[in-house]
Every structure is written in C-alpha cells, then in structure tokens.
Protein backbone atom coordinates (compact mmCIF):
# COMPACT_ATOMS: atom_id res chain seq x y z
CA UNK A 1 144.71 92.51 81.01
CA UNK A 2 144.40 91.94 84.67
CA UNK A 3 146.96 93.88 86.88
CA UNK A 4 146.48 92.51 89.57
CA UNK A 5 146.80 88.55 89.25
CA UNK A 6 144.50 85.89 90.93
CA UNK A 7 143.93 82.39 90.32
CA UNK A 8 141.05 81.13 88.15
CA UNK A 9 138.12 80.25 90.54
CA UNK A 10 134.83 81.16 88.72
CA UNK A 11 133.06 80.65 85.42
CA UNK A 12 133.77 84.61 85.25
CA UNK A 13 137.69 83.75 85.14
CA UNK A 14 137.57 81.48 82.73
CA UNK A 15 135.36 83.73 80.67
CA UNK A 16 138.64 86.28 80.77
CA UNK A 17 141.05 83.23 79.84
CA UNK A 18 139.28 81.82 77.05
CA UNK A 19 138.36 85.32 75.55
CA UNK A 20 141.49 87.22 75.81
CA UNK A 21 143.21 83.63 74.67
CA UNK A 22 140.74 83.45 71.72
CA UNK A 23 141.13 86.85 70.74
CA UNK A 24 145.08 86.15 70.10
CA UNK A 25 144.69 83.43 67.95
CA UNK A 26 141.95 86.02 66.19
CA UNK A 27 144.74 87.68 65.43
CA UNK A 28 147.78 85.26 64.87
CA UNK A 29 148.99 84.88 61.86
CA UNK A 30 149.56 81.19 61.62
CA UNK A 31 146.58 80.23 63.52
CA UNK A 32 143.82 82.59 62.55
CA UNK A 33 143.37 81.03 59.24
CA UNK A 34 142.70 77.45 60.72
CA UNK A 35 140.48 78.50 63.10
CA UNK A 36 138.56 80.69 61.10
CA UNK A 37 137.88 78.13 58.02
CA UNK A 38 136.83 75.61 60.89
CA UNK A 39 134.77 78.13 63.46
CA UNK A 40 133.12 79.46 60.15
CA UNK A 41 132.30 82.82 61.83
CA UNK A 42 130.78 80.79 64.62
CA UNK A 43 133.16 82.44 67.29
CA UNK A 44 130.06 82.55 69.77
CA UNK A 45 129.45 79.28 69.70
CA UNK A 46 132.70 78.13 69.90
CA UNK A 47 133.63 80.58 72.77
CA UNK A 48 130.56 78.65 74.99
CA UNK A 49 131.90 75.34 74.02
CA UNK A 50 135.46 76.62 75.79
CA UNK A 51 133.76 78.40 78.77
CA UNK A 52 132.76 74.82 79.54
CA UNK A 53 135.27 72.40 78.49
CA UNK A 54 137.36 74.68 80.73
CA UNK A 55 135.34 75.11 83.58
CA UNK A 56 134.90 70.84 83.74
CA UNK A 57 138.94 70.81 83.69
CA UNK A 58 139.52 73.12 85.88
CA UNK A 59 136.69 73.42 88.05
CA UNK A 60 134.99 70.50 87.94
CA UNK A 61 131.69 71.38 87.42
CA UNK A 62 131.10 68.94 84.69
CA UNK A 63 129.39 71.28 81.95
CA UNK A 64 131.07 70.14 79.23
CA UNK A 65 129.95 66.89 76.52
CA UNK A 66 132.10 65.97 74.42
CA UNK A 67 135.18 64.92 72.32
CA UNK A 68 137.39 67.47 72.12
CA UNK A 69 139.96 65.40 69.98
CA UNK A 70 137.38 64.80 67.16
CA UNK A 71 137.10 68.25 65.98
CA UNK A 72 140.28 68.52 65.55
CA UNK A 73 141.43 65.07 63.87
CA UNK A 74 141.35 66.77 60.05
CA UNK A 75 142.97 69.81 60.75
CA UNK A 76 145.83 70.73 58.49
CA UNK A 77 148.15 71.24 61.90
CA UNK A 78 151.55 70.14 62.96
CA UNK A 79 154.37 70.74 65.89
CA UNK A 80 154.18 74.49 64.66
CA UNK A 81 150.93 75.15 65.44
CA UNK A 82 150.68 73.36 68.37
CA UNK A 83 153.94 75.23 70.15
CA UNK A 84 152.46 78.31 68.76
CA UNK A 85 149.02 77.09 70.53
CA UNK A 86 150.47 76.43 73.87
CA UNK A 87 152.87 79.65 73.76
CA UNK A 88 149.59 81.97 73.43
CA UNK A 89 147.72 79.98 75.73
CA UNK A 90 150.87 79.82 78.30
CA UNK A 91 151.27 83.93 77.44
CA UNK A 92 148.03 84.13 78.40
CA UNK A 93 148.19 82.67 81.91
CA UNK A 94 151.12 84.63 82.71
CA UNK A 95 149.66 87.97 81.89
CA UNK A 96 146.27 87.45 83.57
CA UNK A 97 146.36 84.59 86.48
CA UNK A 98 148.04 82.69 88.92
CA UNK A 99 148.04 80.25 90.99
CA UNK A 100 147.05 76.46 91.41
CA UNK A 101 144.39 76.44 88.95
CA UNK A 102 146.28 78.50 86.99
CA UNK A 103 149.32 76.09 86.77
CA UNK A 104 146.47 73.59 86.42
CA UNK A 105 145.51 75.05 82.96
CA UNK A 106 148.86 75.55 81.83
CA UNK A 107 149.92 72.02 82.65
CA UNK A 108 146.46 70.33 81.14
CA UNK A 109 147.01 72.56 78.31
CA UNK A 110 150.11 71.33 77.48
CA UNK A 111 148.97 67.80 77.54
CA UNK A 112 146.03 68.18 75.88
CA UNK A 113 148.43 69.48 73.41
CA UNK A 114 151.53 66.36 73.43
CA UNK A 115 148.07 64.18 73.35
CA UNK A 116 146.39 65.59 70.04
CA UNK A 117 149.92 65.79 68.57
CA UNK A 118 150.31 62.32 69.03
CA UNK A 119 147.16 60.67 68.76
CA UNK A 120 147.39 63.26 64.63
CA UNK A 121 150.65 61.54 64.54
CA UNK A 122 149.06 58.00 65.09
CA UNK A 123 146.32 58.63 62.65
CA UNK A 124 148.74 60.20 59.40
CA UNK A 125 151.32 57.92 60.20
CA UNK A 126 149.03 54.94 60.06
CA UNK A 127 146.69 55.64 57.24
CA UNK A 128 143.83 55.54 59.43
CA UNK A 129 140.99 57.86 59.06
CA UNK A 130 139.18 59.62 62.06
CA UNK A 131 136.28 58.37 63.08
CA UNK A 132 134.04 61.63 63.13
C-alpha cells in the first residue's frame, strides 16, 4: 500500500492499481472462482492486457486493442459481482491514489461496470447470443 497518496500518472501507477486490485479479487471469495476458470492460470497475460486497457483510459496512450465487453459476455455474473467488482476496485483507489486521474478510474470504472451490466442484461433478457 502506498502511504503517501498521488494520482496515477505513469504506466508504473497503473502497474500498482491493476496488481494490488488483481491480487484482491485473487483472493475474494465470490470473484476468485470466475476469474480463475476464465484467466486459466494465465494471470500474466491477463495482468498486461489491464496495464494497457488502463493506461489508454486513463492516460491516453492508446496501447490497448480490443473489446473488453466480449470476454466477458458468457460469464456466469450478476449485480453481485459487479458491486463486489467496483467496491474492490473503488477500495483500491482509496487506499493507494488520488486525484484527477484517480477519480477518473473510479468514475470509468463504474461505468464500465452499469455498461456490461446492462448490455448482460440486454443479451439474457433477449435470448440473444454474444457474438464472440
């Protein structure tokens, strides 16, 4: 944990949000198990794919292609796991950064939550099936 709080501003910060964020869910009961049957021991990998989905939202440097809905669309998640998602994540803010780019993550955060919970909602509600 950082003691003395700053605001995200390099690829090293967001190294220290993602990991110490990732290593909570590790270690959460309700969302280890979904992350681990997905990641598939793969944490590395998966770790580098945040560094830089992060570091285009935040920082705009545009490292990250992708989806990052489509990964997602046959998880067996609901309005549990997603508050639980966003309380770590928020947790995680507030112990380690802060700041405009910090209230940047923790606002884009939650709406990259409210977005997957409703575009999850669209597709079970409708019959639809992800297109993957």
């Amino acid at each position: 944990m950082n003691n003395q709080r700053s605001d995200i501003e390099s690829i090293e910060d967001i190294k220290i949000l993602v990991d110490v964020f990732y290593e909570k869910v590790r270690s959460d009961d309700m969302l280890s198990p979904i992350f681990e049957d997905r990641i598939n021991g793969k944490w590395q990998d998966h770790l580098e794919k945040m560094y830089r989905f992060w570091e285009t939202v935040l920082l705009g440097m545009h490292s990250y292609v992708g989806s990052p809905f489509i990964p997602h669309a046959n998880l067996p998640i609901n309005e549990r796991h997603f508050q639980r998602w966003i309380f770590l994540f928020n947790q995680t803010l507030d112990q380690n950064f802060k700041g405009k780019y910090a209230d940047k993550a923790r606002w884009q955060g939650e709406k990259m939550a409210e977005m997957f919970k409703a575009k999850l909602d669209h597709i079970r509600n409708s019959g639809l099936k992800p297109v993957m």
